[in-house]
N, C-alpha and C. Protein backbone atom coordinates (compact mmCIF):
# COMPACT_ATOMS: atom_id res chain seq x y z
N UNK A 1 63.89 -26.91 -54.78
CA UNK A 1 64.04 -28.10 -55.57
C UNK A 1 62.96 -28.18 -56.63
N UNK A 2 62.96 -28.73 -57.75
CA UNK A 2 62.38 -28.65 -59.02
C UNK A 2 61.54 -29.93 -58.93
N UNK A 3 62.21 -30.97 -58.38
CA UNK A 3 61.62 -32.20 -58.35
C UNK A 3 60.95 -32.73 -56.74
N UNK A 4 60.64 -31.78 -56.24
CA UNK A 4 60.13 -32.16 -55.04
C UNK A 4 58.86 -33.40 -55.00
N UNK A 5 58.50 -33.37 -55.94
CA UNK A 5 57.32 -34.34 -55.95
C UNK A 5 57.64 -35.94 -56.02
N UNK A 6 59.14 -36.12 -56.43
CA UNK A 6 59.64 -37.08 -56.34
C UNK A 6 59.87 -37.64 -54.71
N UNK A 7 60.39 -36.64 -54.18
CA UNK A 7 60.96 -36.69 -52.98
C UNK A 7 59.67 -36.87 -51.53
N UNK A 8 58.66 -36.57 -52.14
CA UNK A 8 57.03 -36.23 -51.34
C UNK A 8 57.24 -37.74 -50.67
N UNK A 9 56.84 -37.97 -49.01
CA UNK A 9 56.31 -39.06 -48.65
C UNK A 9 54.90 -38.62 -48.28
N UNK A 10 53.75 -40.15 -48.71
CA UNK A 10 52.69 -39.74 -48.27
C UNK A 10 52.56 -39.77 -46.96
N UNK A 11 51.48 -39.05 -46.59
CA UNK A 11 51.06 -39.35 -44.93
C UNK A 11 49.50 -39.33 -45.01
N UNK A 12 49.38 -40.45 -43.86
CA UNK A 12 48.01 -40.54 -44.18
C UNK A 12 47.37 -38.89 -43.60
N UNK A 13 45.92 -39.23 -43.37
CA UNK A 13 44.73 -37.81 -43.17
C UNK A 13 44.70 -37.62 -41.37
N UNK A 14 44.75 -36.97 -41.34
CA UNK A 14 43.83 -37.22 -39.73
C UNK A 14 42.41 -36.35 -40.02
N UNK A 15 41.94 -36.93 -38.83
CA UNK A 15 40.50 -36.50 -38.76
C UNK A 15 40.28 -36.13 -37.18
N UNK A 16 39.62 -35.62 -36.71
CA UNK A 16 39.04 -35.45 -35.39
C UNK A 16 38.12 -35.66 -34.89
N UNK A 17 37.73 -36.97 -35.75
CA UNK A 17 36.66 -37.38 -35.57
C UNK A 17 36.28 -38.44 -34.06
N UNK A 18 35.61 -38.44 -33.25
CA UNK A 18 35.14 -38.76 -31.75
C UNK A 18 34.20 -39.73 -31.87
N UNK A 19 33.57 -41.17 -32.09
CA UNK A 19 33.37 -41.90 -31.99
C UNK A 19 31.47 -41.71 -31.11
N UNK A 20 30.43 -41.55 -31.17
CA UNK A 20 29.85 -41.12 -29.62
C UNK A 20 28.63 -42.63 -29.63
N UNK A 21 29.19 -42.72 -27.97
CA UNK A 21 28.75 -43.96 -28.16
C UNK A 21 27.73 -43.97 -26.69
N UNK A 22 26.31 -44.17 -26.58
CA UNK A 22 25.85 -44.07 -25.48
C UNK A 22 25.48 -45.82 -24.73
N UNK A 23 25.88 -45.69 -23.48
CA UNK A 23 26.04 -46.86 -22.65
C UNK A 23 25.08 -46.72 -21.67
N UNK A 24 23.91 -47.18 -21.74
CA UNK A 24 22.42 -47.00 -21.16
C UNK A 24 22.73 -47.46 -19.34
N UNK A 25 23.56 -48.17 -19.33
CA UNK A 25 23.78 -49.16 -17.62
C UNK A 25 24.77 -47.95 -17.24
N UNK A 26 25.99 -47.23 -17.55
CA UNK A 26 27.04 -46.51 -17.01
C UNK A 26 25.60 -45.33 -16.88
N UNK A 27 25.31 -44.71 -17.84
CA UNK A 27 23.94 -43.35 -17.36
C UNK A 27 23.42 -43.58 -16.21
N UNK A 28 23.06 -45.04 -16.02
CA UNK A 28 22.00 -45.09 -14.64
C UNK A 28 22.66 -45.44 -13.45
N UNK A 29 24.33 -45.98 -13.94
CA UNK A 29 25.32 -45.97 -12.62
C UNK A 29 25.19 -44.51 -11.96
N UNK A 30 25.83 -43.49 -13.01
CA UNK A 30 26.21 -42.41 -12.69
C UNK A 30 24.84 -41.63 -11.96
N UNK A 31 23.58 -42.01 -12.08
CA UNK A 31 22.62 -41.53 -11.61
C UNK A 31 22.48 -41.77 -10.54
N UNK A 32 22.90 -43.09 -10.21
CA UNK A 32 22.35 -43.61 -8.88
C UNK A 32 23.10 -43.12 -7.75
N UNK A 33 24.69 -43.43 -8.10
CA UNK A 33 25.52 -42.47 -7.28
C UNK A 33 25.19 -41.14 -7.10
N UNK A 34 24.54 -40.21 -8.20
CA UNK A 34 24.62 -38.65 -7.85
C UNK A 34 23.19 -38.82 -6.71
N UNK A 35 22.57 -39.75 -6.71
CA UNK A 35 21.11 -40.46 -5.85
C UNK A 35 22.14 -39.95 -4.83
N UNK A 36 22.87 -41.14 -4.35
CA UNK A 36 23.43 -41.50 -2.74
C UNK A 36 23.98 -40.47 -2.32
N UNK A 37 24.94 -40.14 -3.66
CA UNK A 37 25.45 -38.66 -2.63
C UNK A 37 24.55 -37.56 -1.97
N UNK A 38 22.91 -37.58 -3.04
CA UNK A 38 22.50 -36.27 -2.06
C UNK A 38 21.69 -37.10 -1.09
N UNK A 39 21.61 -38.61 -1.13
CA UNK A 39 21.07 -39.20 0.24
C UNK A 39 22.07 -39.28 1.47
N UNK A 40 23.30 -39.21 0.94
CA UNK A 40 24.22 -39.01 2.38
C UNK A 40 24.34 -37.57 2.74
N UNK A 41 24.11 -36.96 2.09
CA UNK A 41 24.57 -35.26 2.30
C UNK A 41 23.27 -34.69 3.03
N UNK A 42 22.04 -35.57 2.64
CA UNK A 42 20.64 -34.72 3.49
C UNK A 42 19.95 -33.52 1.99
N UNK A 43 20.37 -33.78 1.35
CA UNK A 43 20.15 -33.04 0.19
C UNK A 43 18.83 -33.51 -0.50
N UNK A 44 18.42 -34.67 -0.58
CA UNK A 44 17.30 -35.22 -1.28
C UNK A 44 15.75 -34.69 -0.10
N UNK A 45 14.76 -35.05 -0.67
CA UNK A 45 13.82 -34.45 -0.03
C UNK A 45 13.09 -35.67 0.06
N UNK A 46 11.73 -36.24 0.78
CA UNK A 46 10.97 -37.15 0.61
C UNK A 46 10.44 -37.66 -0.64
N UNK A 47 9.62 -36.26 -1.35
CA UNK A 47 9.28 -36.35 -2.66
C UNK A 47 10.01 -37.19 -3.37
N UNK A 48 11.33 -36.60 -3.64
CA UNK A 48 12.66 -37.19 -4.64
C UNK A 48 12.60 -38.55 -4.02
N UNK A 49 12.71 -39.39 -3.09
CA UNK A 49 12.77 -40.73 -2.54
C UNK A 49 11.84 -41.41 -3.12
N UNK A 50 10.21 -41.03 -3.50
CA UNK A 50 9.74 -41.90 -3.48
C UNK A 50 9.48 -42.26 -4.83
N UNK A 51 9.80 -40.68 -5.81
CA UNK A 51 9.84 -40.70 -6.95
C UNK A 51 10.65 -42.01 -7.58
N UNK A 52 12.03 -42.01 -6.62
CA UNK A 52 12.99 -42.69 -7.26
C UNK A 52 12.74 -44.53 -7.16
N UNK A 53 11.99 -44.66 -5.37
CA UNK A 53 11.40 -45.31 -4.98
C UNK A 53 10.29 -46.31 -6.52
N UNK A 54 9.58 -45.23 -6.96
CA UNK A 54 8.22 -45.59 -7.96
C UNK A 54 9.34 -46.09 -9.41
N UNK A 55 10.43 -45.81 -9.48
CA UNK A 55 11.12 -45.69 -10.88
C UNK A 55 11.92 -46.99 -10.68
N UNK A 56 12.08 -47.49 -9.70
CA UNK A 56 13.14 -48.36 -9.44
C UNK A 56 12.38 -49.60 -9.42
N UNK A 57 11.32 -49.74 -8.38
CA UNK A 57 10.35 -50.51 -9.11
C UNK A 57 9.35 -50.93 -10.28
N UNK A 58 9.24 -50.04 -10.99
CA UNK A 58 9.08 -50.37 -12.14
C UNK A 58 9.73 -51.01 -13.05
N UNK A 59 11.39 -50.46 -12.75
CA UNK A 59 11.82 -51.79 -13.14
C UNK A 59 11.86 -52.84 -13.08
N UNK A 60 11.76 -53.08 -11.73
CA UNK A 60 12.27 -54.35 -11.43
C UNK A 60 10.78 -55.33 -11.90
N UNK A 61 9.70 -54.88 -11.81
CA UNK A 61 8.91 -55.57 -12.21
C UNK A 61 8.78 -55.91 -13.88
N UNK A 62 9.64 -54.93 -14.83
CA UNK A 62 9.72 -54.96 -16.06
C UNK A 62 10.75 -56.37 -16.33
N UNK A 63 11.41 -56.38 -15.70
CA UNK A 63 12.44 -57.57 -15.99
C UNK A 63 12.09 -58.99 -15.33
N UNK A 64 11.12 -58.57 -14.36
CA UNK A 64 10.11 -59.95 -13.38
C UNK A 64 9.36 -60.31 -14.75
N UNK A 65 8.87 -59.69 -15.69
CA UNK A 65 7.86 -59.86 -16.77
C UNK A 65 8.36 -60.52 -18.06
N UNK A 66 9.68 -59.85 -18.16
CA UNK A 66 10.68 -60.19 -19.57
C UNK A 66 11.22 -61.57 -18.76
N UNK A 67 11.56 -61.90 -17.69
CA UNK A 67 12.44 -63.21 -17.05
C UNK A 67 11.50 -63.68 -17.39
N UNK A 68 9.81 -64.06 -17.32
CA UNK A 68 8.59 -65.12 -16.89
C UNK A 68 8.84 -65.60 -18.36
N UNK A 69 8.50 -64.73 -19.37
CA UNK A 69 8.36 -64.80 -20.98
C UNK A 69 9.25 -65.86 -21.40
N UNK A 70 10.87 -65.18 -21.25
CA UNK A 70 11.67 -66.21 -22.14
C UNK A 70 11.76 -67.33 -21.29
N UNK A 71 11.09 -67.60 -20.05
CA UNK A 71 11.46 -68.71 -18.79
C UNK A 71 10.11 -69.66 -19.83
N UNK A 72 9.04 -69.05 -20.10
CA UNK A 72 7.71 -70.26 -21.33
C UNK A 72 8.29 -70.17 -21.83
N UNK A 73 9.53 -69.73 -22.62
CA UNK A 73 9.16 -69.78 -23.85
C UNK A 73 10.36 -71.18 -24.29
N UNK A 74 11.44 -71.54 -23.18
CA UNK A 74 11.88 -71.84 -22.96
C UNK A 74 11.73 -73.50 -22.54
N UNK A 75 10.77 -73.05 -21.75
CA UNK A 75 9.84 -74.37 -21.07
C UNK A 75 9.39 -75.20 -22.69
N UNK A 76 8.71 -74.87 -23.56
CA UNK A 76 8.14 -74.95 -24.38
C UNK A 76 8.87 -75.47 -25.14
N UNK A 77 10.02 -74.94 -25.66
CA UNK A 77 11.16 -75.60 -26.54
C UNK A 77 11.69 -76.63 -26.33
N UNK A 78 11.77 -77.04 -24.44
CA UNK A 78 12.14 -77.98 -23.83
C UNK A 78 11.24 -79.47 -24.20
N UNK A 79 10.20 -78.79 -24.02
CA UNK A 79 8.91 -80.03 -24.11
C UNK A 79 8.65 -80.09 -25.19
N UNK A 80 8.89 -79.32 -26.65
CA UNK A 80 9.04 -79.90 -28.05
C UNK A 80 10.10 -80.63 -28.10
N UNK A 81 11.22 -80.65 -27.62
CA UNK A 81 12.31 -81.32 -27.91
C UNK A 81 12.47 -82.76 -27.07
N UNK A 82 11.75 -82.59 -26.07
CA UNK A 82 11.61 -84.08 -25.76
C UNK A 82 10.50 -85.20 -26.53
N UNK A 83 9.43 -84.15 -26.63
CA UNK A 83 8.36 -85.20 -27.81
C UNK A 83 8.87 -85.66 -28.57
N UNK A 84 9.61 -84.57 -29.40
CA UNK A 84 10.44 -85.29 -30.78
C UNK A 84 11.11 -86.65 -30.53
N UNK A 85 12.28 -86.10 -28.92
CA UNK A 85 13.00 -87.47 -29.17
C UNK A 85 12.01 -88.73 -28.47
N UNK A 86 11.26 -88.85 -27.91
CA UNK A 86 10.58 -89.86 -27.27
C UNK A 86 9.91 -90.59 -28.77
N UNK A 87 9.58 -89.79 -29.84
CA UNK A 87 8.53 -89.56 -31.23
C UNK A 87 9.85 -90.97 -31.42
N UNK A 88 11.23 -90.13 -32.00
CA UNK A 88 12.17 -90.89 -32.69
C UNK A 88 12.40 -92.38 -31.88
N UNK A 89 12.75 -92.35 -30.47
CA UNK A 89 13.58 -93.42 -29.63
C UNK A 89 12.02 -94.59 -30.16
N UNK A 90 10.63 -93.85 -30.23
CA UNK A 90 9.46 -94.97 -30.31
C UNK A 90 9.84 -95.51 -31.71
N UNK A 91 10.04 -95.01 -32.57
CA UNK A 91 10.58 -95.69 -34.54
C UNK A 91 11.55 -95.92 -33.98
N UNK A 92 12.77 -95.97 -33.20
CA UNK A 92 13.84 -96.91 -33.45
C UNK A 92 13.64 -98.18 -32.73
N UNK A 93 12.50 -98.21 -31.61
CA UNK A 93 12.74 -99.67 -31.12
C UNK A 93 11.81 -100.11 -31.65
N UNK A 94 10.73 -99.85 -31.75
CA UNK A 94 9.28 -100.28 -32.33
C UNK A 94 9.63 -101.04 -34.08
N UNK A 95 10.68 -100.08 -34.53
CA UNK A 95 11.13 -100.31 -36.13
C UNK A 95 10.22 -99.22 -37.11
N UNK A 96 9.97 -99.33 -38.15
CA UNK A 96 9.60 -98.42 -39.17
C UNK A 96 8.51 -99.39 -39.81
N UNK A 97 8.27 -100.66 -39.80
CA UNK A 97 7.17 -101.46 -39.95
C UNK A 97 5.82 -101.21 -39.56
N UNK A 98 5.82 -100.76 -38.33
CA UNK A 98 4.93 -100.12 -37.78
C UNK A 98 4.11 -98.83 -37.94
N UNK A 99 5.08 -98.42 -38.53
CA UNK A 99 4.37 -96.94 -38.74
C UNK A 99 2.86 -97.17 -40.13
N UNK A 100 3.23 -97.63 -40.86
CA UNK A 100 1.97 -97.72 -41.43
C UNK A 100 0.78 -98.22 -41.03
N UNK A 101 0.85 -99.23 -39.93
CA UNK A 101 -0.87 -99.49 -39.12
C UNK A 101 -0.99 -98.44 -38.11
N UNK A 102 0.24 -97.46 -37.56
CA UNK A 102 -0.03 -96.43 -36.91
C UNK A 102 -0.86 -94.89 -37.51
N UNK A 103 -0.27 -94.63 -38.72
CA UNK A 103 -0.78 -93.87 -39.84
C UNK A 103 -2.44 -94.58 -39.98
N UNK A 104 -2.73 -95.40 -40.46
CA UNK A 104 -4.09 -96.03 -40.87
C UNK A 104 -4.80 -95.60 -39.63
N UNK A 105 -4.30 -95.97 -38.57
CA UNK A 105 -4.99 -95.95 -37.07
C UNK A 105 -5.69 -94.23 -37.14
N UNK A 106 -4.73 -93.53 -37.28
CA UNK A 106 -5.29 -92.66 -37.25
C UNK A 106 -5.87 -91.79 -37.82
N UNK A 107 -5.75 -92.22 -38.95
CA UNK A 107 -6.62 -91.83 -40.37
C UNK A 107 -8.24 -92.70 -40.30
């Protein structure tokens, strides 16, 4: 045909392209299991136990440290946000009259 270009449908591209995506919690699933299996099989040695023993706690004390942090930091936001409103609820009953012998007062 002479006019094939008429007749052309497009199609899109492919690619083979694979996405790679690393998932830090599934790595340490898959670790822990290949753990148990050689702790049920008799395969692990003392050494390896306590190694894993020293690694496991370290975590857990890493996240005892990160929980304390945002637990102030938290606390803190709490107890700014009540000053404020106790600050406001005192100008709405007190009135706004007041505030200027309060200002002087403390100037």
């Amino acid at each position: 045909m002479k006019f094939r270009f008429l007749n052309k449908t497009i199609e899109h591209k492919r690619f083979g392209y694979t996405p790679m995506y690393y998932d830090e919690r599934k790595e340490r699933l898959a670790e822990k299991k290949d753990q148990y299996k050689k702790l049920q099989n008799g395969e692990m040695s003392d050494e390896e136990r306590k190694v894993i023993l020293r690694g496991n706690l370290r975590h857990e004390f890493s996240r005892a440290d990160y929980r304390k942090r945002e637990q102030k930091t938290s606390n803190m936001r709490i107890l700014l946000l009540i000053g404020a409103i106790l600050a406001l609820g005192y100008l709405v009953f007190n009135g706004m009259d007041d505030i200027d012998s309060i200002v002087n007062k403390l100037w």
